[in-house]
N, C-alpha and C. Protein backbone atom coordinates (compact mmCIF):
# COMPACT_ATOMS: atom_id res chain seq x y z
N UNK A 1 140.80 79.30 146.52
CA UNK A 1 139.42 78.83 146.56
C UNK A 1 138.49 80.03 146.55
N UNK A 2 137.46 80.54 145.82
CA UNK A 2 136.64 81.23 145.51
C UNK A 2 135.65 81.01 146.55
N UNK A 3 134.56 81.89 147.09
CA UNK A 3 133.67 82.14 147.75
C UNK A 3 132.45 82.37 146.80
N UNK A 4 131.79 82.73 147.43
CA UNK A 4 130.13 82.89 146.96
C UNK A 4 130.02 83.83 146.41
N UNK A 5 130.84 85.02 146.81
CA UNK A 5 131.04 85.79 146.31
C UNK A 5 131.64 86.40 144.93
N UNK A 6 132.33 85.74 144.49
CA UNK A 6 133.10 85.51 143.29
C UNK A 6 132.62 84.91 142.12
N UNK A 7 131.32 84.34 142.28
CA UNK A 7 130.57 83.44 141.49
C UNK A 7 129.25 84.04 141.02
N UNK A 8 128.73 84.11 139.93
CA UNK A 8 127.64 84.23 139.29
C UNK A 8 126.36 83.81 140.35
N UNK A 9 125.66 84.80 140.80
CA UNK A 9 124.35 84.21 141.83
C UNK A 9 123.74 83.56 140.99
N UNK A 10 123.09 83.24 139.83
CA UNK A 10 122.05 82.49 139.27
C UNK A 10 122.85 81.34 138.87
N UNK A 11 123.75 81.04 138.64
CA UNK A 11 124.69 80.50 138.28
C UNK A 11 125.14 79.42 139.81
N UNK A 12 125.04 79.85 140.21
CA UNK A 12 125.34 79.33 141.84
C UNK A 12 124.54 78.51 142.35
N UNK A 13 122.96 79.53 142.45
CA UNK A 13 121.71 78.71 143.06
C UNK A 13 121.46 77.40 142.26
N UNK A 14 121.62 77.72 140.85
CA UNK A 14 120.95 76.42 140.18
C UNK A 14 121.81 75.60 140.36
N UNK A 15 123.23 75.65 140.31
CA UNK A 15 124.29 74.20 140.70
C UNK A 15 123.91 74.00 142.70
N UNK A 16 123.35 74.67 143.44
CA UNK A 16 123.51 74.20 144.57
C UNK A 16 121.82 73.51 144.36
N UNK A 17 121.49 74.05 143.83
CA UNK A 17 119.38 73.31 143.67
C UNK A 17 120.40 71.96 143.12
N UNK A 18 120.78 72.07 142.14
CA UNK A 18 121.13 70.46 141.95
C UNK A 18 121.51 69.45 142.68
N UNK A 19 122.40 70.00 143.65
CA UNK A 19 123.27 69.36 144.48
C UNK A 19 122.02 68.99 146.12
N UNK A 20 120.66 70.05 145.95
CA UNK A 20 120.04 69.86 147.04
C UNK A 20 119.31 68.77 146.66
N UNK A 21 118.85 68.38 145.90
CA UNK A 21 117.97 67.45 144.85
C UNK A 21 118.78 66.71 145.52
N UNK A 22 120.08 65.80 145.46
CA UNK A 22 120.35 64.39 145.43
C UNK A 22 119.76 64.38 147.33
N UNK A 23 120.22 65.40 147.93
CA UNK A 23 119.95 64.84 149.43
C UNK A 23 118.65 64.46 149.85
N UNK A 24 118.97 63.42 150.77
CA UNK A 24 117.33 63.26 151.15
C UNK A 24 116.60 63.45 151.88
N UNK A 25 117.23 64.73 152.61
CA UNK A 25 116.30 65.69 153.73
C UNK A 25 115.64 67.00 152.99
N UNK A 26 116.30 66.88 151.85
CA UNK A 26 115.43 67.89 150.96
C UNK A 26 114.31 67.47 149.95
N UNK A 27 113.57 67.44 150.44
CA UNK A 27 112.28 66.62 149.68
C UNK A 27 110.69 68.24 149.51
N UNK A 28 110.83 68.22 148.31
CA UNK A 28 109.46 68.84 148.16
C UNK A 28 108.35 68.24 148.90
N UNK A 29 107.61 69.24 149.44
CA UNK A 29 106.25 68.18 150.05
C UNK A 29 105.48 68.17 148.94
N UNK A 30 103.97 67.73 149.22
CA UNK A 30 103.09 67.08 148.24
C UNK A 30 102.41 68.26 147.47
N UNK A 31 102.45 69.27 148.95
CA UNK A 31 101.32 71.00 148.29
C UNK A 31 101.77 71.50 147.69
N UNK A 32 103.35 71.49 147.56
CA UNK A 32 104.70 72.63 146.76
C UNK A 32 104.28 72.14 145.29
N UNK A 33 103.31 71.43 144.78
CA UNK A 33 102.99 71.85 143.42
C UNK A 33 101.82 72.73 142.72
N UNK A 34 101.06 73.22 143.96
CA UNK A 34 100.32 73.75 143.58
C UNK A 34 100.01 74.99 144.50
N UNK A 35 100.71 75.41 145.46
CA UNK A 35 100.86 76.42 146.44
C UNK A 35 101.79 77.45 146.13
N UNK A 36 101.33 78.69 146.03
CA UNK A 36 101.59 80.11 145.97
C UNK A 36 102.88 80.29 146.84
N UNK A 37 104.06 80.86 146.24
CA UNK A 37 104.67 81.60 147.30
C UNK A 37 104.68 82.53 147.56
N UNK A 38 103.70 83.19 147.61
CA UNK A 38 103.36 84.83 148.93
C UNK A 38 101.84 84.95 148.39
N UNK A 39 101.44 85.90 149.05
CA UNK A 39 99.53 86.34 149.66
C UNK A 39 100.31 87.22 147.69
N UNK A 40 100.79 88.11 147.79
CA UNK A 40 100.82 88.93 146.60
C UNK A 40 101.36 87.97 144.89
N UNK A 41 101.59 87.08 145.02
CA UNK A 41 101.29 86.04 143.49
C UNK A 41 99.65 85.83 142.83
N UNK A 42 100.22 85.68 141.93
CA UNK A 42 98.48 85.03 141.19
C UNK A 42 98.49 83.60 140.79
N UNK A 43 99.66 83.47 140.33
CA UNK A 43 100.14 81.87 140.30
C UNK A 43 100.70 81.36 140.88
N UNK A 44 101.33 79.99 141.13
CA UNK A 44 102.34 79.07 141.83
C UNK A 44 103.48 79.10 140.80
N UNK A 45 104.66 78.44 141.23
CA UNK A 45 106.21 78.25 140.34
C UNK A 45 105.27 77.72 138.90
N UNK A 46 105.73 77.98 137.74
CA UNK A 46 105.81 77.48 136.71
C UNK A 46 107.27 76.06 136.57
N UNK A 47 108.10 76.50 137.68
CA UNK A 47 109.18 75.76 137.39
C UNK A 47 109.02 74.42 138.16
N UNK A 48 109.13 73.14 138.13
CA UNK A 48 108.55 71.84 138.63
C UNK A 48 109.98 72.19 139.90
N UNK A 49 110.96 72.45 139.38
CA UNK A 49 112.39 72.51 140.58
C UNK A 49 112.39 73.98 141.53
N UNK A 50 111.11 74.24 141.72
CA UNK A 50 111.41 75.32 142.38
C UNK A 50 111.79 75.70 143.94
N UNK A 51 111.39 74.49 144.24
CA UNK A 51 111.48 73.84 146.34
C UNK A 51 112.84 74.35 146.17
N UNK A 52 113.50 72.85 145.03
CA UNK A 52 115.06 73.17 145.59
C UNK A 52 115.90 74.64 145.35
N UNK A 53 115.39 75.50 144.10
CA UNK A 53 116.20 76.51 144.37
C UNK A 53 115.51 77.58 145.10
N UNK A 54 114.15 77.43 145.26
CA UNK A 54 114.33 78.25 147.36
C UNK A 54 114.72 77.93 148.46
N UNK A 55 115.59 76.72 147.96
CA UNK A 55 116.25 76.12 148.91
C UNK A 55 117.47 76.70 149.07
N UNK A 56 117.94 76.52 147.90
CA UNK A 56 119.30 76.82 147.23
C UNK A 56 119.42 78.37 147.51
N UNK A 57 118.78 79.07 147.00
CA UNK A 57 118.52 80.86 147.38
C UNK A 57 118.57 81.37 149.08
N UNK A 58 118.01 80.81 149.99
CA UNK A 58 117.88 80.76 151.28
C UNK A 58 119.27 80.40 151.94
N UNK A 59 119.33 79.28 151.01
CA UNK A 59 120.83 78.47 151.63
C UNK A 59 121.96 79.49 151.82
N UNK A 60 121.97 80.38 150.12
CA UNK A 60 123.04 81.31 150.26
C UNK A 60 122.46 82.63 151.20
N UNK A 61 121.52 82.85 151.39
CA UNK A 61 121.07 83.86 151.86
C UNK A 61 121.53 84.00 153.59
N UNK A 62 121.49 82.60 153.97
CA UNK A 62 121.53 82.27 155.40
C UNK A 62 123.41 82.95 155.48
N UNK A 63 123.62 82.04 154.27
CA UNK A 63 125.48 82.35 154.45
C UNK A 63 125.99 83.56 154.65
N UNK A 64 125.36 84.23 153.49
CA UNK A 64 125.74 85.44 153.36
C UNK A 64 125.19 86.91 154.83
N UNK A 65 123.97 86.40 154.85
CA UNK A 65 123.12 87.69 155.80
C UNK A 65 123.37 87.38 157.82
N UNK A 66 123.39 85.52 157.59
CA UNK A 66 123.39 85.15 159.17
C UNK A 66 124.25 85.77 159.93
N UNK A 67 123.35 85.82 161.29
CA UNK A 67 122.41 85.22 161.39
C UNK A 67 120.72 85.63 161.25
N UNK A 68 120.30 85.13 160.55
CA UNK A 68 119.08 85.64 159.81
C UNK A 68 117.96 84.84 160.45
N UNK A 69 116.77 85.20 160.44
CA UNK A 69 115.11 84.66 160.72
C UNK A 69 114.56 84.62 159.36
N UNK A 70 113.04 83.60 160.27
CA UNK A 70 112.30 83.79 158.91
C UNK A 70 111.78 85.04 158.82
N UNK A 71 111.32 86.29 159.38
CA UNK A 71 110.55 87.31 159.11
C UNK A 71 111.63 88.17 158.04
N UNK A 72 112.96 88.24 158.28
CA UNK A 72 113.96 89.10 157.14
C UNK A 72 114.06 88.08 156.32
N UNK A 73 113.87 86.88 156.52
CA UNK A 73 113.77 85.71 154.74
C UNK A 73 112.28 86.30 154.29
N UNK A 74 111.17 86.63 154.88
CA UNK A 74 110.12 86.73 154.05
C UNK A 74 109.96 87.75 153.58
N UNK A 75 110.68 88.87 153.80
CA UNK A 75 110.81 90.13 153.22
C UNK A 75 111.60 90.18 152.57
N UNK A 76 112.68 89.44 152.50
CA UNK A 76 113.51 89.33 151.08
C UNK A 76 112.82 88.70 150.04
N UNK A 77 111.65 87.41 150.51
CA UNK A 77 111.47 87.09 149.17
C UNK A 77 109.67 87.34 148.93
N UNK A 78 109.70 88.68 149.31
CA UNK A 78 108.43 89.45 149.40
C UNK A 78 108.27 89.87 147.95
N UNK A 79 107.24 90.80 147.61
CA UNK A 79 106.67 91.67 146.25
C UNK A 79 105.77 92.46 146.61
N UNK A 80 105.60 93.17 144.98
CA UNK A 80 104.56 94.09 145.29
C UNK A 80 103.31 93.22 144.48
N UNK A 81 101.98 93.76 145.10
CA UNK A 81 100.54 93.09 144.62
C UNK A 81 100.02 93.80 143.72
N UNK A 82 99.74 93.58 142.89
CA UNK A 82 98.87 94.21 141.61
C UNK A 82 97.15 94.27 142.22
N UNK A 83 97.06 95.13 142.88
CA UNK A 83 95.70 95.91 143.69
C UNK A 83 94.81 96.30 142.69
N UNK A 84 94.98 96.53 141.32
CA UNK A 84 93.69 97.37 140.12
C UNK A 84 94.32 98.20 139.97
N UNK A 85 93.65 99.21 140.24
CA UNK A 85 93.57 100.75 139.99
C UNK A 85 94.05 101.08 141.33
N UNK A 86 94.26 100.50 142.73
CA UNK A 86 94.40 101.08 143.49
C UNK A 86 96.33 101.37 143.48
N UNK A 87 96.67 101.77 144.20
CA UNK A 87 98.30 101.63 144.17
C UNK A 87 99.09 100.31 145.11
N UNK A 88 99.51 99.89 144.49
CA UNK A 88 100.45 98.82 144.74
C UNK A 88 100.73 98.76 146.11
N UNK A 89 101.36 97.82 146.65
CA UNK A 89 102.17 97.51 148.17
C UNK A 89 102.68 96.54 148.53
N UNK A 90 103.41 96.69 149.15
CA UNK A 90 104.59 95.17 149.22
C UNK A 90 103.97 94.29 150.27
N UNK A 91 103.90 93.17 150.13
CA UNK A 91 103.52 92.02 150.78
C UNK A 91 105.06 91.04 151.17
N UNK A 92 105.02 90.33 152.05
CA UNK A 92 106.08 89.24 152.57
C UNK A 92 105.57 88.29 151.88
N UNK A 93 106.80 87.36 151.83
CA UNK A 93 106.63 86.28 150.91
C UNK A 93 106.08 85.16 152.04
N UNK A 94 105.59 83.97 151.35
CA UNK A 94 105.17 82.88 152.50
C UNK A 94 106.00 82.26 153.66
N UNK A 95 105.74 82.66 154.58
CA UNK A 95 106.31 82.18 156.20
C UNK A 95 106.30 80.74 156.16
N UNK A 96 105.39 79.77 155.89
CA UNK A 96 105.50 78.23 155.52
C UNK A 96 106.56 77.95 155.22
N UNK A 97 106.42 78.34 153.77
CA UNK A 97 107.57 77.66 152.80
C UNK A 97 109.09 77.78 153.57
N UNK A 98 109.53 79.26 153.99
CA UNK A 98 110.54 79.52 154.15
C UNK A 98 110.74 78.51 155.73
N UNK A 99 109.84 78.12 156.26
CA UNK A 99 109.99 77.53 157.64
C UNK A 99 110.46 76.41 157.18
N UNK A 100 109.73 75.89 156.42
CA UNK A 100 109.97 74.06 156.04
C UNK A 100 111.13 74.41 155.58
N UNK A 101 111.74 74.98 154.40
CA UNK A 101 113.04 75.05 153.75
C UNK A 101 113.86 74.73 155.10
N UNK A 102 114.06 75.89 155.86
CA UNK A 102 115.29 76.48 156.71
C UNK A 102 115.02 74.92 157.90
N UNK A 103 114.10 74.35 158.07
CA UNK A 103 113.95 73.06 159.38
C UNK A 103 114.67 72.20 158.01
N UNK A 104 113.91 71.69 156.89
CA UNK A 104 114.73 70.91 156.46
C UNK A 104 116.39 70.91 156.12
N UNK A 105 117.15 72.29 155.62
CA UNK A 105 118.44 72.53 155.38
C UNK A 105 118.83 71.95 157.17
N UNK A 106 118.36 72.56 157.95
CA UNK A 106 118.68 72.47 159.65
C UNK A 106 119.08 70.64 159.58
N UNK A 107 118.08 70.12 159.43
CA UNK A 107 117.93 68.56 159.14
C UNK A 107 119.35 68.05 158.75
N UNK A 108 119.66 68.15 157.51
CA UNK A 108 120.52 67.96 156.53
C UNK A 108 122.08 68.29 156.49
N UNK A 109 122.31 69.26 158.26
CA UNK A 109 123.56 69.65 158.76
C UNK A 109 123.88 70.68 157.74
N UNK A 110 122.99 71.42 157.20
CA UNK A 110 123.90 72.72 156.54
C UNK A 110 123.58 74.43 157.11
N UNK A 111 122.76 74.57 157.84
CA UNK A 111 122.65 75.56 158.95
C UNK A 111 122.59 75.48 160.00
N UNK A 112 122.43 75.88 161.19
CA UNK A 112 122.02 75.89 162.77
C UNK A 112 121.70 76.72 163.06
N UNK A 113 121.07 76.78 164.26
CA UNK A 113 120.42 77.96 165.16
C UNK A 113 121.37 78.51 165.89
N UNK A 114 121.59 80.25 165.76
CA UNK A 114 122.33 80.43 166.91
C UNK A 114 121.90 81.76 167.16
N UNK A 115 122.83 82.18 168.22
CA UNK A 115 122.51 84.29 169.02
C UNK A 115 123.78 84.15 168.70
N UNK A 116 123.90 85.37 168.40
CA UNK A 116 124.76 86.49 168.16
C UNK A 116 124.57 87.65 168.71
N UNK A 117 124.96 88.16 169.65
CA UNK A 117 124.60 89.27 170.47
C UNK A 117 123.10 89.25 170.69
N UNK A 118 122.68 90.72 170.09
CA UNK A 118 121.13 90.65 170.32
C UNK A 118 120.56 89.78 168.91
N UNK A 119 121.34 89.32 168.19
CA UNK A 119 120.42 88.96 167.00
C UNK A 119 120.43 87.33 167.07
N UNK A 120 119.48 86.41 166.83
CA UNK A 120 119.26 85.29 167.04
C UNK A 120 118.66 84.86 165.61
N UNK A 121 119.04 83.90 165.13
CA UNK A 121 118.40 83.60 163.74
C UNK A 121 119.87 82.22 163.39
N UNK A 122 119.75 82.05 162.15
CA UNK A 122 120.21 80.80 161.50
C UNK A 122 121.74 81.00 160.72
N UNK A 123 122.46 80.65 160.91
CA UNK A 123 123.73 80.69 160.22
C UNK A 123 124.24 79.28 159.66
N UNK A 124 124.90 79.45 158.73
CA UNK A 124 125.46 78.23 158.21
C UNK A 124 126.82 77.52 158.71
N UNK A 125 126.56 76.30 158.57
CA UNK A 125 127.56 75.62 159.07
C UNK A 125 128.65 75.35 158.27
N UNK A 126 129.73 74.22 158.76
CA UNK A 126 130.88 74.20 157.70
C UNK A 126 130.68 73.29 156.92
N UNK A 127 129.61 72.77 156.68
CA UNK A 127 129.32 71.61 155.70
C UNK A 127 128.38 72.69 154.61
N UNK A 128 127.55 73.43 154.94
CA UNK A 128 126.63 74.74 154.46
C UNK A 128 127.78 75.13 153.56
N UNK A 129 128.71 75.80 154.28
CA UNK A 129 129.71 76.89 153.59
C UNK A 129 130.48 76.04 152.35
N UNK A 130 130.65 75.13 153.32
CA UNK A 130 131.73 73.84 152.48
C UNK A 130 131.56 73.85 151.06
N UNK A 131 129.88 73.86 150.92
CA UNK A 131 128.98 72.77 149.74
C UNK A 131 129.17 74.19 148.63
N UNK A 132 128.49 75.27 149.09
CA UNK A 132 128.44 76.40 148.44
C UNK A 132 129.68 77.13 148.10
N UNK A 133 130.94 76.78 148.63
CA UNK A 133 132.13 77.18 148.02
C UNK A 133 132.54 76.23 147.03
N UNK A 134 132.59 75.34 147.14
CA UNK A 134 132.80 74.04 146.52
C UNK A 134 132.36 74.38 145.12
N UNK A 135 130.61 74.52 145.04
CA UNK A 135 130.13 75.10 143.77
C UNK A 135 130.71 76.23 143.08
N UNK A 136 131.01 77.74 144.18
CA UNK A 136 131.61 78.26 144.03
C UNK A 136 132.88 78.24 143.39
N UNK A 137 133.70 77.97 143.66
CA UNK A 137 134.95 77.59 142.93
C UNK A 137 135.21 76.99 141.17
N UNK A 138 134.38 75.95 141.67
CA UNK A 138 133.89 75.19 140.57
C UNK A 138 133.45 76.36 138.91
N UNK A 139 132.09 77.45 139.20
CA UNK A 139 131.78 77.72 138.50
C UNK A 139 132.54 79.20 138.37
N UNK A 140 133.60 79.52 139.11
CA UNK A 140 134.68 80.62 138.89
C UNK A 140 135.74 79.74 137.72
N UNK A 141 136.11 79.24 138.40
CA UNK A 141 137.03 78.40 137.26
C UNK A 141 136.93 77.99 135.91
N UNK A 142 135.41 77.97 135.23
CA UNK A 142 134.92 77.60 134.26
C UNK A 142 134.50 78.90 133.63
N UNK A 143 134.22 79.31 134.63
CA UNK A 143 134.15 81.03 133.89
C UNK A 143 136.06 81.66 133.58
N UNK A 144 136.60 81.28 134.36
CA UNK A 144 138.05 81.55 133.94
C UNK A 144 138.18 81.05 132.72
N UNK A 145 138.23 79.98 132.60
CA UNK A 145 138.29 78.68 131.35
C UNK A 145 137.84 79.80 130.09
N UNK A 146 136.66 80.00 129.62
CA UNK A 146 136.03 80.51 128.55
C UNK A 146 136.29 82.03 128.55
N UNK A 147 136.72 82.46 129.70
CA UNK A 147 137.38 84.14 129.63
C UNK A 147 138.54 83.51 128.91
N UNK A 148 139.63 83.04 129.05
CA UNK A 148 140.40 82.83 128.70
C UNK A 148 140.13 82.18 126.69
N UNK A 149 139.45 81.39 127.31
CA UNK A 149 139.62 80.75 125.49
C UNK A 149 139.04 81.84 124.30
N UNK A 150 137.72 82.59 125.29
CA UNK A 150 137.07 84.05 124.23
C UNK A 150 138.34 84.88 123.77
N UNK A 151 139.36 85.06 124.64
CA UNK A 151 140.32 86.27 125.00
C UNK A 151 141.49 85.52 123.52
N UNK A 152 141.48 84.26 123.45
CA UNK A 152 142.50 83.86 122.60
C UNK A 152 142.23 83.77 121.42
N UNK A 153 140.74 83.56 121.45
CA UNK A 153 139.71 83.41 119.60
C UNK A 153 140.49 84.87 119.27
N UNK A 154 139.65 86.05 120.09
CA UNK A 154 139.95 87.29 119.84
C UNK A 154 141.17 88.08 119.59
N UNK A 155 142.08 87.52 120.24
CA UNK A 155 143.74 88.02 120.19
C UNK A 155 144.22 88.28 118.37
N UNK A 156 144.56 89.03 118.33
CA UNK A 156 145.21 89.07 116.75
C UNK A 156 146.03 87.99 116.68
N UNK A 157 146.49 87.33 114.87
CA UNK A 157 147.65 86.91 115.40
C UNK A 157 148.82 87.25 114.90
N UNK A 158 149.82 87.18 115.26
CA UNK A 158 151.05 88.18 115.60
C UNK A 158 151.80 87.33 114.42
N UNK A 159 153.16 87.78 113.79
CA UNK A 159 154.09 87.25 112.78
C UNK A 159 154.83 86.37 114.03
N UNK A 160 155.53 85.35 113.29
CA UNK A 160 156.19 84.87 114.34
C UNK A 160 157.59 85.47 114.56
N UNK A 161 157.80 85.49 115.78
CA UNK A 161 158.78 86.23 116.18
C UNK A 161 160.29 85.93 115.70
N UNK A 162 161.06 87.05 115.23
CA UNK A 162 162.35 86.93 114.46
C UNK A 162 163.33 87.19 115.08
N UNK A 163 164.69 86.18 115.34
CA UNK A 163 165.48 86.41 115.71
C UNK A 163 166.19 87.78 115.76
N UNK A 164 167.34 88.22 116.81
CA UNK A 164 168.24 89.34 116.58
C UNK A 164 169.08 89.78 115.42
N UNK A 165 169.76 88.13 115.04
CA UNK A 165 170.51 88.42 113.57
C UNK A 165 169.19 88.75 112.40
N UNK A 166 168.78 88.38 112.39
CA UNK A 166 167.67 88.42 111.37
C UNK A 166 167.42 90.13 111.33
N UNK A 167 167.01 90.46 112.48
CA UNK A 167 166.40 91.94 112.75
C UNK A 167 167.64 92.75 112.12
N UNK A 168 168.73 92.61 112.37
CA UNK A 168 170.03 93.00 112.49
C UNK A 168 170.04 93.09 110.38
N UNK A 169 170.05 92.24 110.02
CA UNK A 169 170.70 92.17 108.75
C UNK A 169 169.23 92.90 107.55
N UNK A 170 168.17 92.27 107.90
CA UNK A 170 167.48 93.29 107.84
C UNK A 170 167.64 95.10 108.10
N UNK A 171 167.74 95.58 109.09
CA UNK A 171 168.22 96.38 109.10
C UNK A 171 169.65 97.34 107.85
N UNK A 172 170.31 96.45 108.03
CA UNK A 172 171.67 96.91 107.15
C UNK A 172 171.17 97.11 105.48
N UNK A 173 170.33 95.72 104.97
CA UNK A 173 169.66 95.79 103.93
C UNK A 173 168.86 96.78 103.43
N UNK A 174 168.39 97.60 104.20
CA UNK A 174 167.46 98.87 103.85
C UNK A 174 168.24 99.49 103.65
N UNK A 175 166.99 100.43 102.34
CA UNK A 175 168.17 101.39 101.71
C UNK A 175 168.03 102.59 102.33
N UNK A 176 169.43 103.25 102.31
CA UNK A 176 169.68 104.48 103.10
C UNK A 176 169.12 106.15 102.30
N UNK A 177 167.80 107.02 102.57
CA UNK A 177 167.65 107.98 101.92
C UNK A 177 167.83 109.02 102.41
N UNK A 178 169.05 109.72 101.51
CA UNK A 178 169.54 110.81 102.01
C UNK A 178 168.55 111.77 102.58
N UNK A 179 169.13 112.99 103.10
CA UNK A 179 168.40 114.02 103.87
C UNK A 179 169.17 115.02 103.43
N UNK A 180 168.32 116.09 102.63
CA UNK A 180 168.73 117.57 102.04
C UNK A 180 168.62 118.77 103.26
């Protein structure tokens, strides 16, 4: 069974955005069509599915980094601001968004709250891990699939293979040229 790791990240998020779509604790709210994600954007998503794969992105993020907060989620999905003429600077991405995401996934049994020594933040659960290996696997295997079928288009193809007597009498049949 393949991990998260093993799998194409863009490739990943968009099969787990799919899979967040059918549930029904994951619901875009009403503003997520026209609300900015961070102070440093000029526009909102162009993409109508974009809730679910900052859903989906977070989801793996929680897996992979937990236990994580929102302040290291908003700096992961921070930027830099186009200031003019002045020089650039990185801004955090929106604290909202990433709150509602991570309460709704919480909702939906695929993260929880926990401490870990001194660090306190959100880790995923075994239904979390479950869902995202699951995909995982899934889109390793299909990538196996077409490694494999590219690898066979490409292969030369070979004479078919000739028996020993064959090789053998062949052999004897060639003609012998002397050596002076």
């Amino acid at each position: 069974m393949a991990t998260i790791y093993a799998a194409d990240t863009q490739k990943l998020i968009e099969e787990a955005a799919k899979e967040l779509e059918k549930m029904d604790e994951m619901k875009a709210p009403e503003w997520a069509g026209y609300v900015k994600t961070g102070h440093f954007k000029q526009r909102p998503p162009v993409n109508s599915n974009w809730w679910h794969m900052r859903a989906a992105a977070i989801l793996r993020s929680v897996y992979k980094l937990g236990p994580i907060g929102t302040n290291k989620l908003r700096a992961k999905y921070g930027g830099k601001k186009n200031r003019g003429v002045r020089p650039e600077h990185t801004f955090k991405g929106s604290g909202s968004i990433i709150r509602k995401i991570l309460q709704q996934l919480e909702k939906a049994g695929l993260i929880t709250k926990t401490a870990k020594g001194n660090h306190k933040g959100r880790v995923c659960t075994g239904k979390g891990k479950s869902l995202l290996d699951k995909i995982a696997t899934r889109l390793y295997n299909d990538d196996l699939k077409t490694m494999k079928a590219n690898a066979a288009k490409e292969a030369p193809k070979e004479a078919p293979a000739q028996k020993p007597e064959q090789k053998a009498k062949e052999k004897k049949e060639q003609p012998q040229v002397e050596q002076k």
